[in-house]
C-alpha atoms as a PDB file:
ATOM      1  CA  UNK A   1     144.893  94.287 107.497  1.00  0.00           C
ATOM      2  CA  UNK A   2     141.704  93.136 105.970  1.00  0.00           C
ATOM      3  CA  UNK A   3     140.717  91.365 109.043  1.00  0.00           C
ATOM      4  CA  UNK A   4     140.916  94.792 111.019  1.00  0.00           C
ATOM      5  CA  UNK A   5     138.804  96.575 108.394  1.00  0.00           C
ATOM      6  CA  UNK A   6     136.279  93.857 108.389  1.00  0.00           C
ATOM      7  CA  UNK A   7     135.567  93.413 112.189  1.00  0.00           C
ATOM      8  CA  UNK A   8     136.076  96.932 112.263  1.00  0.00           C
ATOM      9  CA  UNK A   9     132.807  97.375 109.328  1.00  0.00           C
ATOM     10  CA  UNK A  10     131.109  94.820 111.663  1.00  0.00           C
ATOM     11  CA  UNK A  11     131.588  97.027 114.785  1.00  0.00           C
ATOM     12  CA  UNK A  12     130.582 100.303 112.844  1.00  0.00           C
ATOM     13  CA  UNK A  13     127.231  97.933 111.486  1.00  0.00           C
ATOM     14  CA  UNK A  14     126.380  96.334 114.607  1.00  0.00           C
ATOM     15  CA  UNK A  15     125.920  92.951 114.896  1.00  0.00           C
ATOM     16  CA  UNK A  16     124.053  90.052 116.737  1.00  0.00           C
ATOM     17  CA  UNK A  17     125.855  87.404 119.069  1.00  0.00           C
ATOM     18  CA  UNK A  18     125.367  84.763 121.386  1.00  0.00           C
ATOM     19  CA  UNK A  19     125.798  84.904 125.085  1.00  0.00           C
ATOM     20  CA  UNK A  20     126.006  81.931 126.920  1.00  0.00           C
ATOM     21  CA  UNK A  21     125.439  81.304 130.990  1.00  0.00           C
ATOM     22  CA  UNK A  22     125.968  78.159 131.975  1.00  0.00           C
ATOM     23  CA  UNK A  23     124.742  76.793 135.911  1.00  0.00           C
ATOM     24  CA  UNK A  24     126.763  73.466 137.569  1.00  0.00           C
ATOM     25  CA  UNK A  25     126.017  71.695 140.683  1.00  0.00           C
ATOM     26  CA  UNK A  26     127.401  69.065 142.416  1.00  0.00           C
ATOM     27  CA  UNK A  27     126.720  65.708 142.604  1.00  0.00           C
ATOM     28  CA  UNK A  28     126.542  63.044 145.257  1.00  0.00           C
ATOM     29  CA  UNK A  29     130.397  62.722 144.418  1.00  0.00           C
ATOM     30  CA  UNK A  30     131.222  66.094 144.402  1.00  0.00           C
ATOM     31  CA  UNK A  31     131.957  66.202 140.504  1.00  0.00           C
ATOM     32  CA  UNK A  32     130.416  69.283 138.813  1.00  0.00           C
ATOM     33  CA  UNK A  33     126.736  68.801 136.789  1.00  0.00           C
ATOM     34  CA  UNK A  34     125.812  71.318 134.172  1.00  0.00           C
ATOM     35  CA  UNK A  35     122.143  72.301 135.132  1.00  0.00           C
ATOM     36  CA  UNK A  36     121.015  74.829 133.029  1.00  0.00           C
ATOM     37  CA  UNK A  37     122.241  76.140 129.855  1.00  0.00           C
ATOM     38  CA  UNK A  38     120.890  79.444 128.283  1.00  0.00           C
ATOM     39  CA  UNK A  39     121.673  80.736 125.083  1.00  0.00           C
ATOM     40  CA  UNK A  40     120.728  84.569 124.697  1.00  0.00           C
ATOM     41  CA  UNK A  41     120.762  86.417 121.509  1.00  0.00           C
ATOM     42  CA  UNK A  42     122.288  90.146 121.942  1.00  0.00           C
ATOM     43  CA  UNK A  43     122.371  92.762 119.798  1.00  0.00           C
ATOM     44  CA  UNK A  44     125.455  94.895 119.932  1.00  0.00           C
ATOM     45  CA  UNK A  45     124.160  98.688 118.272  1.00  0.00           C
ATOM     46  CA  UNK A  46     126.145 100.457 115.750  1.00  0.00           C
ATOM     47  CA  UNK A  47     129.775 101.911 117.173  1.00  0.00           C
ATOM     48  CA  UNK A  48     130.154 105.896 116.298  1.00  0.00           C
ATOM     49  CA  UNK A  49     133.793 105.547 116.953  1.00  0.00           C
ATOM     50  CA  UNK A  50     133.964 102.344 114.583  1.00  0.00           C
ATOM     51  CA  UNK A  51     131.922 104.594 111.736  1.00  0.00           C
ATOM     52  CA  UNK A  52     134.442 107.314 112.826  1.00  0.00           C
ATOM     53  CA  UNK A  53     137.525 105.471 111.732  1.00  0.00           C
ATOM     54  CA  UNK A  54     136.145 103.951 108.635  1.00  0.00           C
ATOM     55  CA  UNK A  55     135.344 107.505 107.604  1.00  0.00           C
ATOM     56  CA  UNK A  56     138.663 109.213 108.439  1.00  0.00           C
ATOM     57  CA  UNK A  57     140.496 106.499 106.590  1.00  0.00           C
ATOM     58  CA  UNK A  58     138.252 106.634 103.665  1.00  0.00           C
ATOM     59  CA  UNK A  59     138.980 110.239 103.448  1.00  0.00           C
ATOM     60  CA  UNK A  60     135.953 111.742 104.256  1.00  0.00           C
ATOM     61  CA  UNK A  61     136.530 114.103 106.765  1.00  0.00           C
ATOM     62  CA  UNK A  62     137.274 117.719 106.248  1.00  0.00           C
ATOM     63  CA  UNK A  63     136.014 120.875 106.903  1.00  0.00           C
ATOM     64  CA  UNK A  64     133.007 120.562 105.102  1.00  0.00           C
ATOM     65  CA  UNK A  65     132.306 117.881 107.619  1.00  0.00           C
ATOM     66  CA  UNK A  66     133.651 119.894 110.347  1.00  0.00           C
ATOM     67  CA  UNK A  67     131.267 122.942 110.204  1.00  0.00           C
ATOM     68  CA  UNK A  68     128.430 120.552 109.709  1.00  0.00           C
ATOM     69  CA  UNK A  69     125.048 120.581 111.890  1.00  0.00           C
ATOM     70  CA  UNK A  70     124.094 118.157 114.448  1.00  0.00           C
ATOM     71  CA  UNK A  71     121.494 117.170 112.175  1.00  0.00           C
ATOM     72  CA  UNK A  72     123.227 117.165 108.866  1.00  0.00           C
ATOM     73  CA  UNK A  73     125.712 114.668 110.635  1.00  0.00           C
ATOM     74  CA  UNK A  74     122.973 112.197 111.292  1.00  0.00           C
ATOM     75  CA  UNK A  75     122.182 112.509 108.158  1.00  0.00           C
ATOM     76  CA  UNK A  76     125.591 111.801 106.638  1.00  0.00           C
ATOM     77  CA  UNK A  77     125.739 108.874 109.167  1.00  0.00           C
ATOM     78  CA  UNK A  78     122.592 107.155 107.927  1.00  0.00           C
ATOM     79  CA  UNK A  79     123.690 107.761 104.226  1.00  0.00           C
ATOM     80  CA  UNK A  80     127.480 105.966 105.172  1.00  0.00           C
ATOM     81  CA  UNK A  81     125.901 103.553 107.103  1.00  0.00           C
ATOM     82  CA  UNK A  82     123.454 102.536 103.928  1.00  0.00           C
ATOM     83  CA  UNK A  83     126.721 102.246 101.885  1.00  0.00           C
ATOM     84  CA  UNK A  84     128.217 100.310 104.358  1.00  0.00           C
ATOM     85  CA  UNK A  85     125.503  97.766 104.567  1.00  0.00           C
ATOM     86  CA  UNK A  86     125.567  97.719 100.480  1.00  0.00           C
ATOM     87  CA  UNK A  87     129.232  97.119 100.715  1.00  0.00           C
ATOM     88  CA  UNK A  88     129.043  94.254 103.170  1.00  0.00           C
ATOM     89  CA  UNK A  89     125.789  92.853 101.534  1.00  0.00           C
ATOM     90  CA  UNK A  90     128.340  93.128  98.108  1.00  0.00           C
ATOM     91  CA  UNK A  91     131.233  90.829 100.102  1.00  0.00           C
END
């Protein structure tokens, strides 16, 4: 169960990864080459739906939450988000 909630605090963080694309050719004997190798850095963005979950199972929605404004939401975000980063920094 830990495992879930940590990849699940990664996905609600966002986090960096590598892609890699690889390119073959043949040779004169038909065996595949690698040619080219590329290693990308991408950066996957904060999931909602992640920071969503971690907040419902942390108890923090309710109907305070509910009648919120667009804007007070953000807010609320950034400030879970914050504590989120402090409790991963703390692990």
């Amino acid at each position: 169960m830990e495992e879930i909630r940590k990849a699940l605090l990664k996905k609600a963080l966002g986090f960096s990864s590598d892609e890699v694309v690889e390119e073959y050719t043949l040779d004169k004997d038909g065996n595949e080459v690698l040619n080219r190798r590329k290693v990308t850095k991408k950066y996957n963005p904060p999931d909602i739906s992640a920071v969503k979950i971690l907040m419902e199972k942390e108890g923090v929605f309710d109907d305070e939450l509910s009648h919120m404004t667009l804007t007070e939401l953000k807010k609320e975000k950034k400030r879970l988000l914050k504590l989120l980063k402090e409790e991963k920094s703390e692990s």
